[in-house]
C-alpha atoms as a PDB file:
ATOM      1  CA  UNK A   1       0.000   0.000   0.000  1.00  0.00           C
ATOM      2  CA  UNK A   2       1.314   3.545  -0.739  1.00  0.00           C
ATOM      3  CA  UNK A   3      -0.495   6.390   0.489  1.00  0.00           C
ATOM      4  CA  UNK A   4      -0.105  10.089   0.794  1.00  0.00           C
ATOM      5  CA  UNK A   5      -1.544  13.252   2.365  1.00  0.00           C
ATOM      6  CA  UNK A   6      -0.179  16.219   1.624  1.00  0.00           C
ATOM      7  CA  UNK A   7      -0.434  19.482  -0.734  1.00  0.00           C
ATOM      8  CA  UNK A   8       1.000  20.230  -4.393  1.00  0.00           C
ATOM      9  CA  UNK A   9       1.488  23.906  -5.574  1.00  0.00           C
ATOM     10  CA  UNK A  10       2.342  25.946  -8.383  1.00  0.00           C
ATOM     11  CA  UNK A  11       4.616  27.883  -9.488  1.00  0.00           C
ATOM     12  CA  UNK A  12       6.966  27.417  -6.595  1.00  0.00           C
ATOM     13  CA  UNK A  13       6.729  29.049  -3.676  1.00  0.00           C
ATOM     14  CA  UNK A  14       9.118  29.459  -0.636  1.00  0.00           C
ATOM     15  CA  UNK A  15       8.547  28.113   2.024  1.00  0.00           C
ATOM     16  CA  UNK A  16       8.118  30.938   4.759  1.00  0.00           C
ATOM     17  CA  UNK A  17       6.722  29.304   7.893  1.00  0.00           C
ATOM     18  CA  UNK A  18       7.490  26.475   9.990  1.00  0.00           C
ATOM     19  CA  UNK A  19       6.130  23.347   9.065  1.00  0.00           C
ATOM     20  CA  UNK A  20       4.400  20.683  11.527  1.00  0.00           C
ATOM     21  CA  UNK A  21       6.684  17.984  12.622  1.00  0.00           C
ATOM     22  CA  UNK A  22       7.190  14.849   9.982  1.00  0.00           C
ATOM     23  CA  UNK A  23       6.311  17.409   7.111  1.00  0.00           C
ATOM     24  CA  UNK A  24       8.475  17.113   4.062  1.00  0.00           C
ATOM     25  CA  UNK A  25       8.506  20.433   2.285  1.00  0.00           C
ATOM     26  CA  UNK A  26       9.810  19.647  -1.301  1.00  0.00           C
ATOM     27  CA  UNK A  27      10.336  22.027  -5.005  1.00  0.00           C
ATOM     28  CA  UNK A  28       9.430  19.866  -7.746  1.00  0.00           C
ATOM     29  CA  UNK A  29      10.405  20.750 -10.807  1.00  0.00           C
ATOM     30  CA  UNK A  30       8.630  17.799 -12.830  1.00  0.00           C
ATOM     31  CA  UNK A  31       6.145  16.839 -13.783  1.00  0.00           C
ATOM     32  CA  UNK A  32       5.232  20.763 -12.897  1.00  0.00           C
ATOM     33  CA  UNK A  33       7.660  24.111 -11.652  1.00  0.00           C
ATOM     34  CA  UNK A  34       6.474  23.979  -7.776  1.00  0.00           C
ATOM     35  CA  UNK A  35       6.104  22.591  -4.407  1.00  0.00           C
ATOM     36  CA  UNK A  36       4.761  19.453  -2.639  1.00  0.00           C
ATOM     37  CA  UNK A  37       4.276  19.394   0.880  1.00  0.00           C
ATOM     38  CA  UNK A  38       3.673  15.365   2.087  1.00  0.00           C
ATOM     39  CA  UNK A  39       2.237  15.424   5.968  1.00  0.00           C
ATOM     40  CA  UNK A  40       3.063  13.026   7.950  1.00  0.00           C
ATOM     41  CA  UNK A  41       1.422   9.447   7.811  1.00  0.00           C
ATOM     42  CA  UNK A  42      -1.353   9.299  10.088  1.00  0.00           C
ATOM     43  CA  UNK A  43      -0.510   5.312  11.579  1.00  0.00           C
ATOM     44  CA  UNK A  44      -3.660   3.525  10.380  1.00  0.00           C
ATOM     45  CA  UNK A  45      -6.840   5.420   9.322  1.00  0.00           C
ATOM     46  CA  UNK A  46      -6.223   8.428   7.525  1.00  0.00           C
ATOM     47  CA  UNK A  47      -8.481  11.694   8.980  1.00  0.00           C
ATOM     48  CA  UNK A  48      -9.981  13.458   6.163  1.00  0.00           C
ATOM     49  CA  UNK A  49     -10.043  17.599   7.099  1.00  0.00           C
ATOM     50  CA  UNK A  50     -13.395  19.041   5.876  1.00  0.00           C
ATOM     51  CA  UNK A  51     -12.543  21.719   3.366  1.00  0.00           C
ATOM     52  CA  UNK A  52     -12.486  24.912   5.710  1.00  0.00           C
ATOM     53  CA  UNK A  53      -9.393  22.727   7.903  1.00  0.00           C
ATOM     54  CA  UNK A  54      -7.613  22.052   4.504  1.00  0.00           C
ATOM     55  CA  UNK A  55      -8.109  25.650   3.398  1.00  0.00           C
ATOM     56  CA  UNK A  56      -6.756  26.699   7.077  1.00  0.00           C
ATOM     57  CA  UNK A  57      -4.147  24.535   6.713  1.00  0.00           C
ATOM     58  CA  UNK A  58      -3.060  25.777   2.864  1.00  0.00           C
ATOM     59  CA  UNK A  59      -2.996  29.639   4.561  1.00  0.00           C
ATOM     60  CA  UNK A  60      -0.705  28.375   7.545  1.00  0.00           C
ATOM     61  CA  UNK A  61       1.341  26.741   4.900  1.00  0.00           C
ATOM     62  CA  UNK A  62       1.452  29.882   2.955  1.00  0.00           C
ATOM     63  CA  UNK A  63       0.143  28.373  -0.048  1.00  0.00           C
ATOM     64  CA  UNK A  64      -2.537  30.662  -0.289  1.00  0.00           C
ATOM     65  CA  UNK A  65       0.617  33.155  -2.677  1.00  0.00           C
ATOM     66  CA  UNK A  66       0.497  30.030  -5.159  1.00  0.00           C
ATOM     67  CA  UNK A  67      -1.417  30.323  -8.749  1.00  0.00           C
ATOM     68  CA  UNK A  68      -2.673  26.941  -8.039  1.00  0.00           C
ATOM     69  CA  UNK A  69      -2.864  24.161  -5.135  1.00  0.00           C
ATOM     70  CA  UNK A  70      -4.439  20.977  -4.792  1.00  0.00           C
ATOM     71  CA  UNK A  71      -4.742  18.907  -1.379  1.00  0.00           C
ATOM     72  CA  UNK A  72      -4.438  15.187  -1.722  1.00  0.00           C
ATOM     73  CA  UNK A  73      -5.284  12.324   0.428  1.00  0.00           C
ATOM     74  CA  UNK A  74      -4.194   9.157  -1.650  1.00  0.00           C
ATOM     75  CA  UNK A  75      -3.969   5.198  -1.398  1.00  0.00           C
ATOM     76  CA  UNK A  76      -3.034   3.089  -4.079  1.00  0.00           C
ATOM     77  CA  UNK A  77      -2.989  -0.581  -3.517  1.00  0.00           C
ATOM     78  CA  UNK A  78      -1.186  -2.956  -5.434  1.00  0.00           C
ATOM     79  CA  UNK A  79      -0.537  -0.596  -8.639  1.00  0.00           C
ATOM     80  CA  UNK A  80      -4.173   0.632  -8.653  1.00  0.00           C
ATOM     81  CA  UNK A  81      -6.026   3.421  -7.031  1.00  0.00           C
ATOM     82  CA  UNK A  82      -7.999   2.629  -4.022  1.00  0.00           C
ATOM     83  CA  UNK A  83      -8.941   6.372  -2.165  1.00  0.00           C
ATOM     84  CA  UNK A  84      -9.042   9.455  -3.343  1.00  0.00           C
ATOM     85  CA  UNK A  85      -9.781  12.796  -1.400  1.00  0.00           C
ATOM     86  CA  UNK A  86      -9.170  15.994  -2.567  1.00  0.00           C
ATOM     87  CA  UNK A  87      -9.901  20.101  -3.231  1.00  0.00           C
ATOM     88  CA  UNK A  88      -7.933  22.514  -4.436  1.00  0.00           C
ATOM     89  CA  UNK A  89      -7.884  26.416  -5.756  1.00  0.00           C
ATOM     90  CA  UNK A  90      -6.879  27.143  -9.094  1.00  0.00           C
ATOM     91  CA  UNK A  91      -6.284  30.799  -9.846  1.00  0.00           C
ATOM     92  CA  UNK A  92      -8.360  31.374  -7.128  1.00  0.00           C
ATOM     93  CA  UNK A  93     -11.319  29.118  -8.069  1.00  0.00           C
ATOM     94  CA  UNK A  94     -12.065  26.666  -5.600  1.00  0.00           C
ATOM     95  CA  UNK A  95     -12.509  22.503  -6.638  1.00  0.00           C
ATOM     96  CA  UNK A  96     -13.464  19.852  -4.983  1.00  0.00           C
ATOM     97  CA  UNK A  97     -13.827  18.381  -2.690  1.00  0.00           C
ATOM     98  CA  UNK A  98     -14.010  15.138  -4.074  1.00  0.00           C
ATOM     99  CA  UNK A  99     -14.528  11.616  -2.153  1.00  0.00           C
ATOM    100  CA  UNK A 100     -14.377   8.307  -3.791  1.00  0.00           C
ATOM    101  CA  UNK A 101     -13.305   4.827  -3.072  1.00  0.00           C
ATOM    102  CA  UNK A 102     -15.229   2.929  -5.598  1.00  0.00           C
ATOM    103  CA  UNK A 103     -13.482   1.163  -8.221  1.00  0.00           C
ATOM    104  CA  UNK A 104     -15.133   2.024 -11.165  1.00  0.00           C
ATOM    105  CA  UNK A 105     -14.813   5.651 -10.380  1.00  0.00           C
ATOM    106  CA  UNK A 106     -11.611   6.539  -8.058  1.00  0.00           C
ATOM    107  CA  UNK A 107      -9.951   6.742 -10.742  1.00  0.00           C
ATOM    108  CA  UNK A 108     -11.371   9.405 -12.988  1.00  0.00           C
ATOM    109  CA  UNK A 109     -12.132  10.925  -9.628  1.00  0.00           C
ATOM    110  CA  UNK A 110      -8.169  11.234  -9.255  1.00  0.00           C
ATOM    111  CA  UNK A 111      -7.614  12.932 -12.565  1.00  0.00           C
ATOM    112  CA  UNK A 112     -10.303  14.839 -12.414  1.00  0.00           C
ATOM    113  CA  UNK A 113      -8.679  16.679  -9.599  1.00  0.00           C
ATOM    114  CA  UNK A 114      -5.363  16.792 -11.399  1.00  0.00           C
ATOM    115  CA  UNK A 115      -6.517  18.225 -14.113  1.00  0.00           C
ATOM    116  CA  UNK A 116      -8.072  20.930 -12.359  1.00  0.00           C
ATOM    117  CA  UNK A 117      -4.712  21.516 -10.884  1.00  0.00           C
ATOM    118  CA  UNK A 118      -3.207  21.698 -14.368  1.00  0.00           C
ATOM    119  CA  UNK A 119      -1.650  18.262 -14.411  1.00  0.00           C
ATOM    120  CA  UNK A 120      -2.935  16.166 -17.273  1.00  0.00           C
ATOM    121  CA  UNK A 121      -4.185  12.635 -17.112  1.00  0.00           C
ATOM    122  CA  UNK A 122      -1.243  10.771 -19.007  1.00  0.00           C
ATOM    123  CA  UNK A 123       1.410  12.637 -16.463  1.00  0.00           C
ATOM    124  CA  UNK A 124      -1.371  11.919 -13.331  1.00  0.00           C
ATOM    125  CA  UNK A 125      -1.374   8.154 -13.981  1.00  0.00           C
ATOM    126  CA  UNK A 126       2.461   8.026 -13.916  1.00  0.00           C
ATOM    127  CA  UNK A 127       3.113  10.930 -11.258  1.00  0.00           C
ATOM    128  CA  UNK A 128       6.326  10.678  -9.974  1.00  0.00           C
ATOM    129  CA  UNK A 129       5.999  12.622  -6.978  1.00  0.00           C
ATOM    130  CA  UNK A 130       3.735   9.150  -6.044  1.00  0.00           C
ATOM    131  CA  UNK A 131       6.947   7.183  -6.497  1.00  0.00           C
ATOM    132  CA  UNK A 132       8.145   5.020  -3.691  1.00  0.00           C
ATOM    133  CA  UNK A 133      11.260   6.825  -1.977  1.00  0.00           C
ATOM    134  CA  UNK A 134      10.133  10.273  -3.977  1.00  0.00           C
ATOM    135  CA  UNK A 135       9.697  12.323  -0.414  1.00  0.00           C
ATOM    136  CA  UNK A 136      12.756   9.865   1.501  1.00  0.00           C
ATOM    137  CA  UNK A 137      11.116   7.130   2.666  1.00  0.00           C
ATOM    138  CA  UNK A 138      11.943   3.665   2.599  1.00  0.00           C
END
């Protein structure tokens, strides 16, 4: 199982306040020019933030200065996409949020949220930021 929780931004943007313990704060530079910011693993059940707590939580983060941001909680199990949760802002037009776990759907749920955030489908389906060891872990 790989999962992550965490925000993407763009373009990149420093990063001006202190970040919770366990964060990784990260510039990307493909398969977009910005930032990802992975949270740290919640041990079992992730807790899904209603939108206002992920909105709080993009202004504490400063993300609020980026063009675009998307929040992502995400499990893939076994090479296929389980759970998807997600909202974002793009240009300052909010998306999402978006909830799925059925199989037939979590899918195009998943790129529909990337695509809002300006990440096409081809490039969401192979998104190395998702890659095992991407953010240092084993």
């Amino acid at each position: 199982m790989y999962e992550f929780t965490g925000f993407f931004a763009r373009p990149a943007i420093r990063q001006s306040v202190a970040v919770p313990p366990g964060t990784v704060w990260r510039e990307i530079t493909s398969p977009f020019i910005g930032v990802g910011v992975r949270l740290p693993d919640s041990d079992g059940e992730p807790e899904l933030l209603a939108p206002f707590d992920v909105e709080a939580l993009a202004r504490q983060l400063g993300l609020e200065a980026a063009d675009c941001w998307v929040y992502l909680n995400y499990v893939c199990w076994g090479g296929a996409i389980d759970f998807v949760y997600g909202l974002g802002s793009a240009r300052g037009r909010p998306f999402g949020p978006v909830k799925e776990d059925d199989q037939g759907t979590v899918e195009a749920a998943y790129i529909g949220l990337m695509e809002q955030f300006g990440v096409p489908a081809e490039v969401a389906l192979q998104f190395e930021p998702f890659r095992r060891g991407y953010w240092g872990e084993n």
